[in-house]
Every structure is written in C-alpha cells, then in structure tokens.
N, C-alpha and C. Protein backbone atom coordinates (compact mmCIF):
# COMPACT_ATOMS: atom_id res chain seq x y z
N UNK A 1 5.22 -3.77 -14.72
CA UNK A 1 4.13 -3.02 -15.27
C UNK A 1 4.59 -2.40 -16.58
N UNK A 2 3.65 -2.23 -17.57
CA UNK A 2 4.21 -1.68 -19.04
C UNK A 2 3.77 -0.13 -18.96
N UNK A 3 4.92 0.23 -19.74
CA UNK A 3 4.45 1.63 -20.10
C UNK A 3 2.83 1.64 -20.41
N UNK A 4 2.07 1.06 -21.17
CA UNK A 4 0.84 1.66 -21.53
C UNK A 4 -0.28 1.26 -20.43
N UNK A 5 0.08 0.80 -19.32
CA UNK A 5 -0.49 0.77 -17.51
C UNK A 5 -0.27 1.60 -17.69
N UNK A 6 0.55 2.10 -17.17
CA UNK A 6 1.29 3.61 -16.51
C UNK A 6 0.11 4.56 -17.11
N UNK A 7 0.52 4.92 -18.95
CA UNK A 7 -0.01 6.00 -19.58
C UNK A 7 -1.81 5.82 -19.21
N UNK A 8 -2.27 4.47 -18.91
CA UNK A 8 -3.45 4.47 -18.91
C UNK A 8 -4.29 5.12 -17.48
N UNK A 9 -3.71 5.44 -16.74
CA UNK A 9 -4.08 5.74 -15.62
C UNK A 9 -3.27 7.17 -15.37
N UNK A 10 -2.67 8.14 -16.56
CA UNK A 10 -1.95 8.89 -16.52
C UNK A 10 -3.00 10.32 -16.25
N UNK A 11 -2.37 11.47 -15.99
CA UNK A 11 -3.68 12.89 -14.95
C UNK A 11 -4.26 13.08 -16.09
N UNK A 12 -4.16 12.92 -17.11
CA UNK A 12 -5.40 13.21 -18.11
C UNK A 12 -6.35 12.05 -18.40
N UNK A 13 -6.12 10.88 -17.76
CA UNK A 13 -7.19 9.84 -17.85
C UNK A 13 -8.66 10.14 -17.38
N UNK A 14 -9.51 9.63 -18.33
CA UNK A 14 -10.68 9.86 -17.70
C UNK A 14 -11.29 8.83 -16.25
N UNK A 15 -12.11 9.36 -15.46
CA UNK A 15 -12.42 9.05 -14.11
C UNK A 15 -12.42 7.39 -14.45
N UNK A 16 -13.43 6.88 -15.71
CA UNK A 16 -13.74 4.64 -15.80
C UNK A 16 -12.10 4.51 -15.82
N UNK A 17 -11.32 4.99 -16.59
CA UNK A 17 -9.81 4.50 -16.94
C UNK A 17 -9.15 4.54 -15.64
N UNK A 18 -9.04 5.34 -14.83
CA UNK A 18 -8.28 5.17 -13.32
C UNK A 18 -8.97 4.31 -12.63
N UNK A 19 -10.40 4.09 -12.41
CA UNK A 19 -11.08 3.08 -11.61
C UNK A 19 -10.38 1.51 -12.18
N UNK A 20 -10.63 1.58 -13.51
CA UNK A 20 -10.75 0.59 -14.10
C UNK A 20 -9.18 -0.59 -13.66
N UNK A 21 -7.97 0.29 -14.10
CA UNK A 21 -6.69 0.41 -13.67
C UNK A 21 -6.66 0.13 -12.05
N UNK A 22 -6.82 0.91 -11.41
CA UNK A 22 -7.45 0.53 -9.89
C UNK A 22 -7.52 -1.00 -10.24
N UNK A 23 -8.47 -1.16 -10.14
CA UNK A 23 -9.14 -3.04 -10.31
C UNK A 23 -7.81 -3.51 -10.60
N UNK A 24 -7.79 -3.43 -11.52
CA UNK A 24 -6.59 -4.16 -12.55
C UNK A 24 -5.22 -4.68 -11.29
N UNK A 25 -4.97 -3.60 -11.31
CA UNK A 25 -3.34 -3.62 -10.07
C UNK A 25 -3.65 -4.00 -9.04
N UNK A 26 -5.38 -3.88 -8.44
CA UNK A 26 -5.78 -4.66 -7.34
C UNK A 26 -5.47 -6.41 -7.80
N UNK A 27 -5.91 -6.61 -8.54
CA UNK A 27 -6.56 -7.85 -9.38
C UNK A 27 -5.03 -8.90 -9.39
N UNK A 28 -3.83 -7.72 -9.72
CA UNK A 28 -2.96 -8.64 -10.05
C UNK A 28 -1.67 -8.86 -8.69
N UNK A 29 -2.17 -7.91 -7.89
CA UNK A 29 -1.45 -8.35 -6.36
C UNK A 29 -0.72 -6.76 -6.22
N UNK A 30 -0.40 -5.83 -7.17
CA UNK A 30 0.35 -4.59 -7.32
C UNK A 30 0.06 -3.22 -6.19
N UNK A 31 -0.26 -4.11 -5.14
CA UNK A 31 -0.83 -3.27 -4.16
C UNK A 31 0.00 -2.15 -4.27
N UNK A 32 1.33 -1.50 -4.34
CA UNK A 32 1.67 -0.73 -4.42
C UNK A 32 1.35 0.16 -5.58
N UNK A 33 1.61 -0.20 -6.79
CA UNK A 33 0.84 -0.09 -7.87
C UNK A 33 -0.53 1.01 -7.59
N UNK A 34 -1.49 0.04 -7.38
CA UNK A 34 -3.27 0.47 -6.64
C UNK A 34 -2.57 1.65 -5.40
N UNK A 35 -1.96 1.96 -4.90
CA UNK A 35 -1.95 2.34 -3.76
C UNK A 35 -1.10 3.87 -4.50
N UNK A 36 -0.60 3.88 -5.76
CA UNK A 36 -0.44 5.38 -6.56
C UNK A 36 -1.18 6.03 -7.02
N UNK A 37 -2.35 4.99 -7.61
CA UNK A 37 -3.71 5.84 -8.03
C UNK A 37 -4.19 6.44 -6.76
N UNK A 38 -4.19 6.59 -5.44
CA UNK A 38 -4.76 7.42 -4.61
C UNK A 38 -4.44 8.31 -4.37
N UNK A 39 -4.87 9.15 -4.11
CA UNK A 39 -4.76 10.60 -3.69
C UNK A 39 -3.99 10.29 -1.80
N UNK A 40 -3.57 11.37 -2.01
CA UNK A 40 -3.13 11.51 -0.47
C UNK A 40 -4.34 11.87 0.49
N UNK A 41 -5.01 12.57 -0.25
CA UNK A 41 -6.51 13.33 0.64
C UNK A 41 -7.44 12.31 0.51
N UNK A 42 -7.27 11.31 0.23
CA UNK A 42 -8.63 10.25 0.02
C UNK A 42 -9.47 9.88 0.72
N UNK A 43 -10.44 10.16 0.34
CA UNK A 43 -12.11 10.10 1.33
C UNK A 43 -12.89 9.14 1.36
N UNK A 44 -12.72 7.94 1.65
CA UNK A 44 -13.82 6.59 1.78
C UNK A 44 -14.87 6.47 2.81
N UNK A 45 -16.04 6.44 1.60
CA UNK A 45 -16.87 6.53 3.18
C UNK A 45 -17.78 5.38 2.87
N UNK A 46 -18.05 4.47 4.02
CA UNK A 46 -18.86 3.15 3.71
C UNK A 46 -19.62 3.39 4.85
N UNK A 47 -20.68 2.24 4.49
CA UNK A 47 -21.87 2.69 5.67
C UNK A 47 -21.67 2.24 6.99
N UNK A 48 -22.02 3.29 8.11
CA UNK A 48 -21.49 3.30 9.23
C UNK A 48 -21.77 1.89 10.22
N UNK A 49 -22.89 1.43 9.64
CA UNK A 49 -23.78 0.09 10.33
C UNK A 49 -22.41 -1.14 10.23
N UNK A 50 -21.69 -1.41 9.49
CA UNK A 50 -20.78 -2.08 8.92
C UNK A 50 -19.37 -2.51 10.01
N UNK A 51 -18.57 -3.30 10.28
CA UNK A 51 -17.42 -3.03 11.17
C UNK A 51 -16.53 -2.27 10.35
N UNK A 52 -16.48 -2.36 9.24
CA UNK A 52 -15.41 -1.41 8.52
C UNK A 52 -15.83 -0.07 8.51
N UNK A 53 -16.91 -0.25 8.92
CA UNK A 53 -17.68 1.33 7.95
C UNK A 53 -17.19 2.79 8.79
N UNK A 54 -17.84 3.59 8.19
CA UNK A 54 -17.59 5.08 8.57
C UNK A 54 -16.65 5.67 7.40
N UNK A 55 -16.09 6.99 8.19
CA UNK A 55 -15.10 7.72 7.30
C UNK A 55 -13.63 7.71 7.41
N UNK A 56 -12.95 6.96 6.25
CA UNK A 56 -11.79 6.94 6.48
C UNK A 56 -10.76 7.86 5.12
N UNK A 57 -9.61 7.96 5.96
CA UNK A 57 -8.77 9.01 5.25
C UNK A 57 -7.53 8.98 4.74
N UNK A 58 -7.32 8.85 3.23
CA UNK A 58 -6.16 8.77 3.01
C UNK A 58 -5.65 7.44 2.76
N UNK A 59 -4.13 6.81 1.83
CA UNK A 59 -4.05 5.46 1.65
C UNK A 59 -3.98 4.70 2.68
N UNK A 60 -3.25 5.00 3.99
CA UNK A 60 -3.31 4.25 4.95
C UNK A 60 -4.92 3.95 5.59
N UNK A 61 -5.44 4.86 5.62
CA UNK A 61 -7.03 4.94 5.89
C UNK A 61 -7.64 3.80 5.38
N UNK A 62 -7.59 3.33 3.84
CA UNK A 62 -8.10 2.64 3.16
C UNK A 62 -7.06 1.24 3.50
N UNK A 63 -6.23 1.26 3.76
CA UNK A 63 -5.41 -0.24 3.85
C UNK A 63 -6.06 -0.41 5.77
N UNK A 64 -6.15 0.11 6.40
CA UNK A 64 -6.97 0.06 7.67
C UNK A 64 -8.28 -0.66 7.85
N UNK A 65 -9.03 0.25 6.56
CA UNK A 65 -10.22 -0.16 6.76
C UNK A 65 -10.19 -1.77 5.91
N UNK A 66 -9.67 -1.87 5.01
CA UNK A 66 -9.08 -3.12 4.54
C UNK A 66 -9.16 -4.44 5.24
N UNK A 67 -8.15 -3.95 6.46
CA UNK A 67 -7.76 -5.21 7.22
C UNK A 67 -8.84 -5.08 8.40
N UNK A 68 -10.10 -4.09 8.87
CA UNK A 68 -10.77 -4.36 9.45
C UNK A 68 -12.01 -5.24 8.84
N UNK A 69 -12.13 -5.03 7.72
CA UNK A 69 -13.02 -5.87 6.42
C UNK A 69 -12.78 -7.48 6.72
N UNK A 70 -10.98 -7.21 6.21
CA UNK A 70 -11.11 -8.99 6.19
C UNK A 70 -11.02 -9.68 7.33
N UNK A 71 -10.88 -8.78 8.65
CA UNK A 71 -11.07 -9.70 10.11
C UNK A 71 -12.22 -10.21 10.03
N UNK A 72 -13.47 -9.95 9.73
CA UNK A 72 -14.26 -10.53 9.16
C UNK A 72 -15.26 -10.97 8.25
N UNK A 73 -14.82 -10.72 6.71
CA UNK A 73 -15.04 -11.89 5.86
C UNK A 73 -13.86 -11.99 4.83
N UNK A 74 -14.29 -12.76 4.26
CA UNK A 74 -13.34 -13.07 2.53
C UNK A 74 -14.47 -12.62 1.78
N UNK A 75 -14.29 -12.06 0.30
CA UNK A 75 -15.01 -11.71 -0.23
C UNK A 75 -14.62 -12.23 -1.98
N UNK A 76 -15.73 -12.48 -2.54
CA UNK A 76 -15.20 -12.31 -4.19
C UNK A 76 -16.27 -11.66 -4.95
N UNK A 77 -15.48 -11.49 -6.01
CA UNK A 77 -15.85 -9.63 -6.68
C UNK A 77 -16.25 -10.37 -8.15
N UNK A 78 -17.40 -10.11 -8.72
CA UNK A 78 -18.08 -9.98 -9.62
C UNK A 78 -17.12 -8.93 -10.64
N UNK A 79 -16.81 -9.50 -12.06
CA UNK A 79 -16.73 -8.37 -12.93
C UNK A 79 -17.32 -7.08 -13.15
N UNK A 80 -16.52 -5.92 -13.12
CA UNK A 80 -17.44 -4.85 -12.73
C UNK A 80 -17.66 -4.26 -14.41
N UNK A 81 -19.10 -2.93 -13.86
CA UNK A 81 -19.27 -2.13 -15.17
C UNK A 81 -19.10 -0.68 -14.36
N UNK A 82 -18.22 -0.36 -15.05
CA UNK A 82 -17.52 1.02 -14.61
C UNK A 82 -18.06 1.72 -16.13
N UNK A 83 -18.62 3.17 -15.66
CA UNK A 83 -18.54 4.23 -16.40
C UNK A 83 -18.17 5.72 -15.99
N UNK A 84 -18.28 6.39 -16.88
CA UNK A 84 -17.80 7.96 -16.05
C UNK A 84 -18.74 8.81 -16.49
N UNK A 85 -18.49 10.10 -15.38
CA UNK A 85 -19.22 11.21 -15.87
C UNK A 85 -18.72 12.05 -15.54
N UNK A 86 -18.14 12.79 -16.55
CA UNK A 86 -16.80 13.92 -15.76
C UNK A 86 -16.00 13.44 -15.00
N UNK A 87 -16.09 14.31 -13.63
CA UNK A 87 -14.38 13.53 -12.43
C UNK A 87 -15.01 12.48 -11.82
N UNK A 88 -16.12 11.17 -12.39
CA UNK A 88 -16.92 10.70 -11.57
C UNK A 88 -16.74 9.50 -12.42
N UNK A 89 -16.58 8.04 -11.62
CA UNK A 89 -16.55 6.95 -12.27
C UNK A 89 -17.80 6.51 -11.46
N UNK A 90 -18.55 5.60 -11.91
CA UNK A 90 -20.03 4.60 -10.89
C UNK A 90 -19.15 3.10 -11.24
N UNK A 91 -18.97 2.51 -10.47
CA UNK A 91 -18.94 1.37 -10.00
C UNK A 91 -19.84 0.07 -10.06
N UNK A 92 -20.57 -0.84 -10.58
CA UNK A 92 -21.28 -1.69 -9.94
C UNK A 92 -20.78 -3.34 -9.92
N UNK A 93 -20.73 -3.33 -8.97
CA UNK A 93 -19.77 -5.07 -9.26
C UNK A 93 -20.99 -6.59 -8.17
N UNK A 94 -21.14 -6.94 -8.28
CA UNK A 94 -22.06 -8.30 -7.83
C UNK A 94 -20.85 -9.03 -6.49
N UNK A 95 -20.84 -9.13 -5.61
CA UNK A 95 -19.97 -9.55 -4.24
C UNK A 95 -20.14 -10.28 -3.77
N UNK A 96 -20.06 -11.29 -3.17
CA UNK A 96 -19.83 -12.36 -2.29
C UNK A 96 -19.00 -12.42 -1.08
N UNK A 97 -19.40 -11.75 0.03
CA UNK A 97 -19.09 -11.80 1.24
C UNK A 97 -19.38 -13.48 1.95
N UNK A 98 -18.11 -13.60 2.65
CA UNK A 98 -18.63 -14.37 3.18
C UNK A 98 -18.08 -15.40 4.81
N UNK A 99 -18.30 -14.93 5.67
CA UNK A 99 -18.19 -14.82 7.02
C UNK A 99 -16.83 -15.40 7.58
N UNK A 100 -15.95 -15.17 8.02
CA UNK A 100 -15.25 -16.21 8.90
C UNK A 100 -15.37 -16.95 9.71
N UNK A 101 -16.00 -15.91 10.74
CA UNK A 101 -16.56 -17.26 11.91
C UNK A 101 -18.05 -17.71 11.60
N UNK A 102 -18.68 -17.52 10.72
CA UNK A 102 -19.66 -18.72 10.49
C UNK A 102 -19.46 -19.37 9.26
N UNK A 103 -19.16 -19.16 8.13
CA UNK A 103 -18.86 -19.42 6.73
C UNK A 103 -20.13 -19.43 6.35
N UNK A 104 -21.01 -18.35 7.00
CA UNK A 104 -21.89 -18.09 6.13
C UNK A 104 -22.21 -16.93 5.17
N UNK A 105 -22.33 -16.79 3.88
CA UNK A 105 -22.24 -16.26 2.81
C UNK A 105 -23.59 -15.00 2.40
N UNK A 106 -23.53 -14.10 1.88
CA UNK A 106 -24.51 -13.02 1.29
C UNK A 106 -24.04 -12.48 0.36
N UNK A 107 -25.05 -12.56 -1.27
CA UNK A 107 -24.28 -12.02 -2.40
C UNK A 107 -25.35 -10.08 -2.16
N UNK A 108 -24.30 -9.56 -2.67
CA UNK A 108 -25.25 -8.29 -2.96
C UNK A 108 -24.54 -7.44 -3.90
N UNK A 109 -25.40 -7.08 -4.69
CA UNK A 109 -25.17 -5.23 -5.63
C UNK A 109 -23.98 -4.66 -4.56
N UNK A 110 -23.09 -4.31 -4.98
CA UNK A 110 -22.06 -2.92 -4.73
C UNK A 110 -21.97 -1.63 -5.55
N UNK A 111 -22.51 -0.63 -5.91
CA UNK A 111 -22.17 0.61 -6.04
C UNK A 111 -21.29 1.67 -5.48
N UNK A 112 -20.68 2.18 -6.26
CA UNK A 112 -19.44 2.67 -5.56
C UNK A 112 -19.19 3.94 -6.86
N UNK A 113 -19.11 5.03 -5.69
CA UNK A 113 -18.82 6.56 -6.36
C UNK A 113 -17.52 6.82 -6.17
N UNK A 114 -16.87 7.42 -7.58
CA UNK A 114 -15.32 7.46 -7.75
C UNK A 114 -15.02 8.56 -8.03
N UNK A 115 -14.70 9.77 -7.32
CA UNK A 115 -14.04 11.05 -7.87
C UNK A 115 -13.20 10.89 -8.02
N UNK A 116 -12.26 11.26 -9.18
CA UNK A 116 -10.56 11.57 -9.84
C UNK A 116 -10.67 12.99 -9.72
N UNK A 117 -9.18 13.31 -9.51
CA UNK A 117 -8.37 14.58 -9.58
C UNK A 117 -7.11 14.17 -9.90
N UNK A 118 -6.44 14.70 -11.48
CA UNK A 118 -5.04 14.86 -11.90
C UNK A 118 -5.09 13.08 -11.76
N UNK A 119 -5.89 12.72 -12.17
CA UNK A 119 -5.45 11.11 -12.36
C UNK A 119 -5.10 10.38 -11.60
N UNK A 120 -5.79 10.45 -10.11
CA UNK A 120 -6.04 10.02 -8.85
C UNK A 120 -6.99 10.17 -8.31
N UNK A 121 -7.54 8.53 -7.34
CA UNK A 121 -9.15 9.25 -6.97
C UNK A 121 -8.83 9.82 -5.58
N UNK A 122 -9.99 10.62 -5.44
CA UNK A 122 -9.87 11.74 -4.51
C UNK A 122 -11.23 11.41 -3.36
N UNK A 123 -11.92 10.33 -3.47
CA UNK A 123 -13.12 10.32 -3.33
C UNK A 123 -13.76 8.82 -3.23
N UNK A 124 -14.35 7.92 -2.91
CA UNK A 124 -15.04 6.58 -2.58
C UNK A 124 -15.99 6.66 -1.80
N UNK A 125 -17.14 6.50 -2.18
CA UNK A 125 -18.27 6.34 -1.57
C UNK A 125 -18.98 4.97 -2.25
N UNK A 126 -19.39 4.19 -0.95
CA UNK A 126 -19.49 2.72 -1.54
C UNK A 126 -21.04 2.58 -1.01
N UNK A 127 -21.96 1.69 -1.29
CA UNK A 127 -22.68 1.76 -1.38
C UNK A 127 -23.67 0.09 -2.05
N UNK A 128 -23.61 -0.65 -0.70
CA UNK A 128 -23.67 -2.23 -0.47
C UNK A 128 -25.54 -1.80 -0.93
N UNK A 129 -25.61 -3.07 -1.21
CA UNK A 129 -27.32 -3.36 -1.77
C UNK A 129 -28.02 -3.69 -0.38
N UNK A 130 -27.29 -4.38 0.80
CA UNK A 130 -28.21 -4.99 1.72
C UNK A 130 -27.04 -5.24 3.01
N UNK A 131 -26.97 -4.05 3.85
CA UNK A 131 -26.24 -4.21 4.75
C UNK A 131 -26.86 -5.48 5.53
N UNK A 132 -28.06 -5.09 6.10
CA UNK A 132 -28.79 -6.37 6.74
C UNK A 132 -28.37 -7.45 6.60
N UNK A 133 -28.56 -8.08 5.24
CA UNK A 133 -27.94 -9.34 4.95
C UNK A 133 -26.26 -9.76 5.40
N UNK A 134 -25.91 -8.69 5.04
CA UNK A 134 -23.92 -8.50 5.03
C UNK A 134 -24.15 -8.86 6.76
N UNK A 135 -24.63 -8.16 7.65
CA UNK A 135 -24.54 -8.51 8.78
C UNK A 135 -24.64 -9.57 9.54
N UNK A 136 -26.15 -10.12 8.90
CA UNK A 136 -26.97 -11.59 9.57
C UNK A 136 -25.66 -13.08 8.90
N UNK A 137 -24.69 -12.29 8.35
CA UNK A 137 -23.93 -13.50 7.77
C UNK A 137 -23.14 -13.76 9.29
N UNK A 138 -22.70 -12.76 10.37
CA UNK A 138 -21.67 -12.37 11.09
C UNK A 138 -22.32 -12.98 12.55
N UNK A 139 -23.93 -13.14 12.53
CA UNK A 139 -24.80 -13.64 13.65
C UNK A 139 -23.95 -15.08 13.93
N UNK A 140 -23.80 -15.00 15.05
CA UNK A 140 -23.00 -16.87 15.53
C UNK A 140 -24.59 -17.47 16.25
C-alpha cells in the first residue's frame, strides 16, 4: 500500500474519501487493509427479512455477517457514486446477487449510509432496492 492510501483515508478525511478507500482495499483483496478503516464500535444494520440481516457489531460482526451473505449468494458490485455530507457518506452501487443453490440471479439499487469518526466508519446502514426479489432468488 502507498503512502498516499494511507494519507487518503487519514482522521481528517472526509466521510466519500474513507468509503471510497473502503471499496478500494475491498476491491484489491486488502481485507486487512478494509478491516482498519473500521471502527471498533461498528454498527451494521441490514434489513432484518434477509439471512444476513439484522444488527451486527463491530469488525468481527461485519466479517460474520459476511460469511453468512456468501453461504448464500455470490454477488457483483456495480461501480459506485459515493458522496458526503458531513460525518455521512451515501452509497449507491447497482448489485447482482445471485443464488447458490439455484443460480438464480436479482439485480437491485443498494444504498448504503456511512458515518465516519476520526477517519473510521462508525456506522452502516444498508439499504437493498427489493428484498422480495433478493429472496425469490433463494426459493428451490
């Protein structure tokens, strides 16, 4: 990783620059990396209808809910448009879920709320376009 990673995601970064960074170290395998931008207190909350969903806490929380995700699907991620507003990044990225045990597929809108604190997010609230659909992929 280069120094100007590092500085870019540094506690005076604004909320799009840590999301953005996020992605990035996701993107390039740096799970450890992605896994510094979090806060220790980290709050993910996805919708409860979901097998991943509910409230989870903290990095291990999020690598949990992770591997309950991909028990069932694979997913691919649309280029996102990240902006900020104060300690607040918005998220919107286009997704492709798509089933294991049926290999059947549902694209939908993702929105996703990003609080930073000291140049870590503190905060995830995600926010799928069409759980329904995400589900009826999972019907055998």
């Amino acid at each position: 990783m280069t120094a100007d990673a590092d500085a870019d995601a540094g506690p005076d970064a604004d909320a799009a620059t840590v999301v953005r960074e996020l992605g990035r170290r996701f993107r390039a395998g740096d799970r450890d990396g992605a896994r510094a931008l979090l806060h220790p207190d980290l709050r993910i909350e996805q919708p409860a209808s979901l097998p991943h969903g509910g409230s989870h806490h903290g990095p291990d929380g999020m690598e949990a809910m992770g591997a309950e995700f991909a028990a069932h699907w694979e997913r691919t991620i649309g280029e996102a448009d990240v902006r900020s507003c104060g300690d607040t990044a918005v998220q919107v990225t286009t997704q492709t879920w798509t089933a294991r045990t049926t290999g059947r597929s549902a694209t939908v809108d993702v929105v996703e709320l990003f609080r930073v604190a000291d140049g870590r997010i503190v905060e995830i609230r995600v926010f799928q376009q069409d759980t329904h659909a995400l589900l009826a992929t999972l019907d055998g």
